[in-house]
N, C-alpha and C. Protein backbone atom coordinates (compact mmCIF):
# COMPACT_ATOMS: atom_id res chain seq x y z
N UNK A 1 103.71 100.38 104.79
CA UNK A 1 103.53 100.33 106.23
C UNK A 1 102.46 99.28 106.57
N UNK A 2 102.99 98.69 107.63
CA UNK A 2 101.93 97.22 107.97
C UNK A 2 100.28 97.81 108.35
N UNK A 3 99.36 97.60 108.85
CA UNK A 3 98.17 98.21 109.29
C UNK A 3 98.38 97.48 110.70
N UNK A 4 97.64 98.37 111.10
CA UNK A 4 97.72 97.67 113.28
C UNK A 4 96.80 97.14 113.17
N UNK A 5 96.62 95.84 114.00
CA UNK A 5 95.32 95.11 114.20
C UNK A 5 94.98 95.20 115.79
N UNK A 6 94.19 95.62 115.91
CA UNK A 6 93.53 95.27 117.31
C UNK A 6 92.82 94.26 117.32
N UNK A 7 92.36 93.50 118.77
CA UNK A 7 91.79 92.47 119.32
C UNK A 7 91.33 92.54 120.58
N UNK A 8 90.00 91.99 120.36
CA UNK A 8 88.90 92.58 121.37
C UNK A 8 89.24 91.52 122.45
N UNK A 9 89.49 92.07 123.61
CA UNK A 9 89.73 90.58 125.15
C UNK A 9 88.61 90.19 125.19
N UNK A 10 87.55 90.14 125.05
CA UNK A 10 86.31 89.62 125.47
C UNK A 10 86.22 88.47 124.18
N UNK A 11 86.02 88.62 122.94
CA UNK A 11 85.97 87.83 122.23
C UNK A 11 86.44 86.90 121.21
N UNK A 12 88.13 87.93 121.00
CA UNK A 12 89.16 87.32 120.14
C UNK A 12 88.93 87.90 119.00
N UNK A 13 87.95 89.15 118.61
CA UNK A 13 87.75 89.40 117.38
C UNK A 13 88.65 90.54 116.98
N UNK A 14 89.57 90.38 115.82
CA UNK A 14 90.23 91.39 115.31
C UNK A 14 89.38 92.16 114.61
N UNK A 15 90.25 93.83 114.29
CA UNK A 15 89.70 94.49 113.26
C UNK A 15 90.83 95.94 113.38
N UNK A 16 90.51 96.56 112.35
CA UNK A 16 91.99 97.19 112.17
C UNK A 16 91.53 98.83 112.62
N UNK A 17 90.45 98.80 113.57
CA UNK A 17 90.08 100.21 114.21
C UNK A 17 89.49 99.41 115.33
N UNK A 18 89.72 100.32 116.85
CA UNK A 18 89.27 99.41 117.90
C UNK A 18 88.02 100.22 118.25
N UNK A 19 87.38 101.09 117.70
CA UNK A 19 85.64 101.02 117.95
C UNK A 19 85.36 100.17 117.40
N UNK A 20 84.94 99.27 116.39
CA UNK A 20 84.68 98.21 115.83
C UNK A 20 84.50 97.24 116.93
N UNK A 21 85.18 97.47 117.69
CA UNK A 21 85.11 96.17 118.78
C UNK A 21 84.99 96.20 119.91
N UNK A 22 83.97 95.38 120.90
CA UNK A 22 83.51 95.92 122.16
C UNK A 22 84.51 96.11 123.82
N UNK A 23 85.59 95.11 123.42
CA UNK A 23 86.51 95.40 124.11
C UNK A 23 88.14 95.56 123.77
N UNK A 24 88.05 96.71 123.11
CA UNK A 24 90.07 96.69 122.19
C UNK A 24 90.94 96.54 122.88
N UNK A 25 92.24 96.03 122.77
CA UNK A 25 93.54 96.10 123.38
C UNK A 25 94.51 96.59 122.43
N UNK A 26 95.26 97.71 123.13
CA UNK A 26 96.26 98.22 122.12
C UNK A 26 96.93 99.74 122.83
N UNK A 27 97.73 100.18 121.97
CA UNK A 27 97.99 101.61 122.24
C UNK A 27 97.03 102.68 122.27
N UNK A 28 97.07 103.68 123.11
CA UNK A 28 95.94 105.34 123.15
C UNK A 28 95.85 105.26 121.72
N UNK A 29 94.46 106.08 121.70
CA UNK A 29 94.13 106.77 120.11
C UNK A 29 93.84 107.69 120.10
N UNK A 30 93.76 108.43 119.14
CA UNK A 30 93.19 110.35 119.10
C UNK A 30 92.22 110.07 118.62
N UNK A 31 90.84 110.46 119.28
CA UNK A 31 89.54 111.06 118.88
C UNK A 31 90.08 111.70 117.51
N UNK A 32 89.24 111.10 115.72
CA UNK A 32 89.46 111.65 115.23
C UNK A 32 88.51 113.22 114.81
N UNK A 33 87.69 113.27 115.51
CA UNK A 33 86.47 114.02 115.97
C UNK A 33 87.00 115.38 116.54
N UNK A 34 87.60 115.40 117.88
CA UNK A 34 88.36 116.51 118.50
C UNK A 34 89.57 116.40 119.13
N UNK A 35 89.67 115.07 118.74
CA UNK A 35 91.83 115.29 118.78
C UNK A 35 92.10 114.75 120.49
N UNK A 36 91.14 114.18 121.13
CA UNK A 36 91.90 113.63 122.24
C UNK A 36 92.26 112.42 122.35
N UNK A 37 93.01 112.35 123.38
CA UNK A 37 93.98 110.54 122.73
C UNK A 37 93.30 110.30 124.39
N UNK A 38 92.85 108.80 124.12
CA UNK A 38 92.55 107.52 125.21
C UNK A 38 92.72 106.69 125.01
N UNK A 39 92.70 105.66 126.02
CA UNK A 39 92.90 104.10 125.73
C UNK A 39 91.63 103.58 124.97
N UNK A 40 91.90 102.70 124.27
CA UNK A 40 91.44 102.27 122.90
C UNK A 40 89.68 101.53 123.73
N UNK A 41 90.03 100.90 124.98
CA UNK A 41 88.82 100.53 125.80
C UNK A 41 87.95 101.63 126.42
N UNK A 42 88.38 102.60 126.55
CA UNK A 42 87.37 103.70 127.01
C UNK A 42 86.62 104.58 125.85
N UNK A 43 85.31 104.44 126.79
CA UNK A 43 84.62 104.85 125.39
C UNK A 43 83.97 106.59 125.81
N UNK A 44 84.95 107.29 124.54
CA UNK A 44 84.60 108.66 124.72
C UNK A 44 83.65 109.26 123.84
N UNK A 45 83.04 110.37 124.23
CA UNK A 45 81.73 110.77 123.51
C UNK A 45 82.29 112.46 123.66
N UNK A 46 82.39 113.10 121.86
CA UNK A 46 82.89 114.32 122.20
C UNK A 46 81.75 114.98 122.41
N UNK A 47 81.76 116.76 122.68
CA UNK A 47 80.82 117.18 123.22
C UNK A 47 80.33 118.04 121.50
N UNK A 48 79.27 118.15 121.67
CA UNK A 48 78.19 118.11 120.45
C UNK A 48 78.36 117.51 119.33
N UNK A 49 78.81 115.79 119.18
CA UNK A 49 79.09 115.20 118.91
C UNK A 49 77.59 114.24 118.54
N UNK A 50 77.20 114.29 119.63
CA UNK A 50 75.97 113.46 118.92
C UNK A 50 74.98 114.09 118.20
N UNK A 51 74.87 115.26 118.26
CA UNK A 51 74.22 116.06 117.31
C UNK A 51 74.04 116.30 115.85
N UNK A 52 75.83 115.05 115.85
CA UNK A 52 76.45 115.23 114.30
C UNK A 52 75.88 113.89 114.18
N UNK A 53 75.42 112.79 114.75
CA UNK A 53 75.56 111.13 114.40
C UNK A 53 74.49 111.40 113.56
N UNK A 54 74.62 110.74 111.86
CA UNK A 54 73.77 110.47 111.21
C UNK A 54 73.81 108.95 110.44
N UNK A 55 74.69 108.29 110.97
CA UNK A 55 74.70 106.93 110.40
C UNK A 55 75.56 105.53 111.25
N UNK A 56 74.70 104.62 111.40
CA UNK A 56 74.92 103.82 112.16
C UNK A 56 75.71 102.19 111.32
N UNK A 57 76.28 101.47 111.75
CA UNK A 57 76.74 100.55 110.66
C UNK A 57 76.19 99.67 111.26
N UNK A 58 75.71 98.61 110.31
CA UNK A 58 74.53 97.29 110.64
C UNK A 58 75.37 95.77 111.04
N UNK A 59 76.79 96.01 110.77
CA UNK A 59 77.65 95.46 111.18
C UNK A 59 77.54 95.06 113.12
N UNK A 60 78.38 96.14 113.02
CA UNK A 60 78.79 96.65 114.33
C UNK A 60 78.31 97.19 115.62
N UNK A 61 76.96 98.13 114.62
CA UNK A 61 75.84 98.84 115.21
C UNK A 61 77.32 100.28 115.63
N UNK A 62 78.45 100.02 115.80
CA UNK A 62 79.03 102.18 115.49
C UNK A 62 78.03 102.79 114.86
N UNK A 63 78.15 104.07 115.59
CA UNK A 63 77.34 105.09 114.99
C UNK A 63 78.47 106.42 114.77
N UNK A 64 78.15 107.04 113.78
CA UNK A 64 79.32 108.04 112.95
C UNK A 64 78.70 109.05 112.38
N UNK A 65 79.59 109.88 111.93
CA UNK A 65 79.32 111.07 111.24
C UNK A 65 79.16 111.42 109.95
N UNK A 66 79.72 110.34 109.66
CA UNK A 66 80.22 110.18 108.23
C UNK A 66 79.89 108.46 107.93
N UNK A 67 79.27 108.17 106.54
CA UNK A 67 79.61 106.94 106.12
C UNK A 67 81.39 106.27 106.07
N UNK A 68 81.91 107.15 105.79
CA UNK A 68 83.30 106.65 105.38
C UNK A 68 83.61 106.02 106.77
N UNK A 69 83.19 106.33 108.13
CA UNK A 69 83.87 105.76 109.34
C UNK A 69 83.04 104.40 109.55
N UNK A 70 82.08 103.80 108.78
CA UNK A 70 81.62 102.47 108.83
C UNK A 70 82.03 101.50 107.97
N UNK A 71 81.98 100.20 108.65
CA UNK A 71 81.91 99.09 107.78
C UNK A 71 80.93 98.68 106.61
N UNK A 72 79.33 98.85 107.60
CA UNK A 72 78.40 98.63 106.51
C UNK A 72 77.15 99.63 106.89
N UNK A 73 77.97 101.09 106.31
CA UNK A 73 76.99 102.02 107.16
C UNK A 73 75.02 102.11 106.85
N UNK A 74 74.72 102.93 107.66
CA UNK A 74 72.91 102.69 107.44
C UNK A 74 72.58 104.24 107.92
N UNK A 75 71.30 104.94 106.80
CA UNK A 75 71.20 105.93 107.67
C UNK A 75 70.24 106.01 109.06
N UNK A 76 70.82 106.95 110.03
CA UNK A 76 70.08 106.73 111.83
C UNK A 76 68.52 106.94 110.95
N UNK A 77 67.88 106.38 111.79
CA UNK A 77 66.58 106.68 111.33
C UNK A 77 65.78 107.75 112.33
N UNK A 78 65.38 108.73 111.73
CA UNK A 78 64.31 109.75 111.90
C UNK A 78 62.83 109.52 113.18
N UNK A 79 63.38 110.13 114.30
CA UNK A 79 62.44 110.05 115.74
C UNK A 79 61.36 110.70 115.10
């Protein structure tokens, strides 16, 4: 199966997940977090969700739950 590429309108930058990129174009996606589907440009925040963010990627600057959802993840650093 091919992989989908998205591409950001603002800058032309592909990448094959559209958080990665500040403005995506493409089909809805499901929050893989709590399962709701939006357009790939709206940016949703689930609810006690940030409670879970422990790692940010130095890439991108995404912040996640998990290393596995970064490019070049980093851990959040300690307030």
């Amino acid at each position: 199966m091919a992989k989908r590429v998205y591409v950001c309108e603002t800058c032309g930058a592909m990448a094959e997940e559209p958080g990665h990129l500040c403005n995506p174009k493409g089909n809805p996606i499901t929050c893989t977090y709590c399962g709701f589907e939006h357009d790939p440009h709206v940016k949703h925040f689930c609810k006690g969700k940030l409670a879970d963010l422990k790692y940010v990627c130095e890439q991108c600057g995404r912040l996640a739950t998990s290393e596995e959802f970064l490019c070049k993840p980093k851990a959040v650093p300690e307030s």
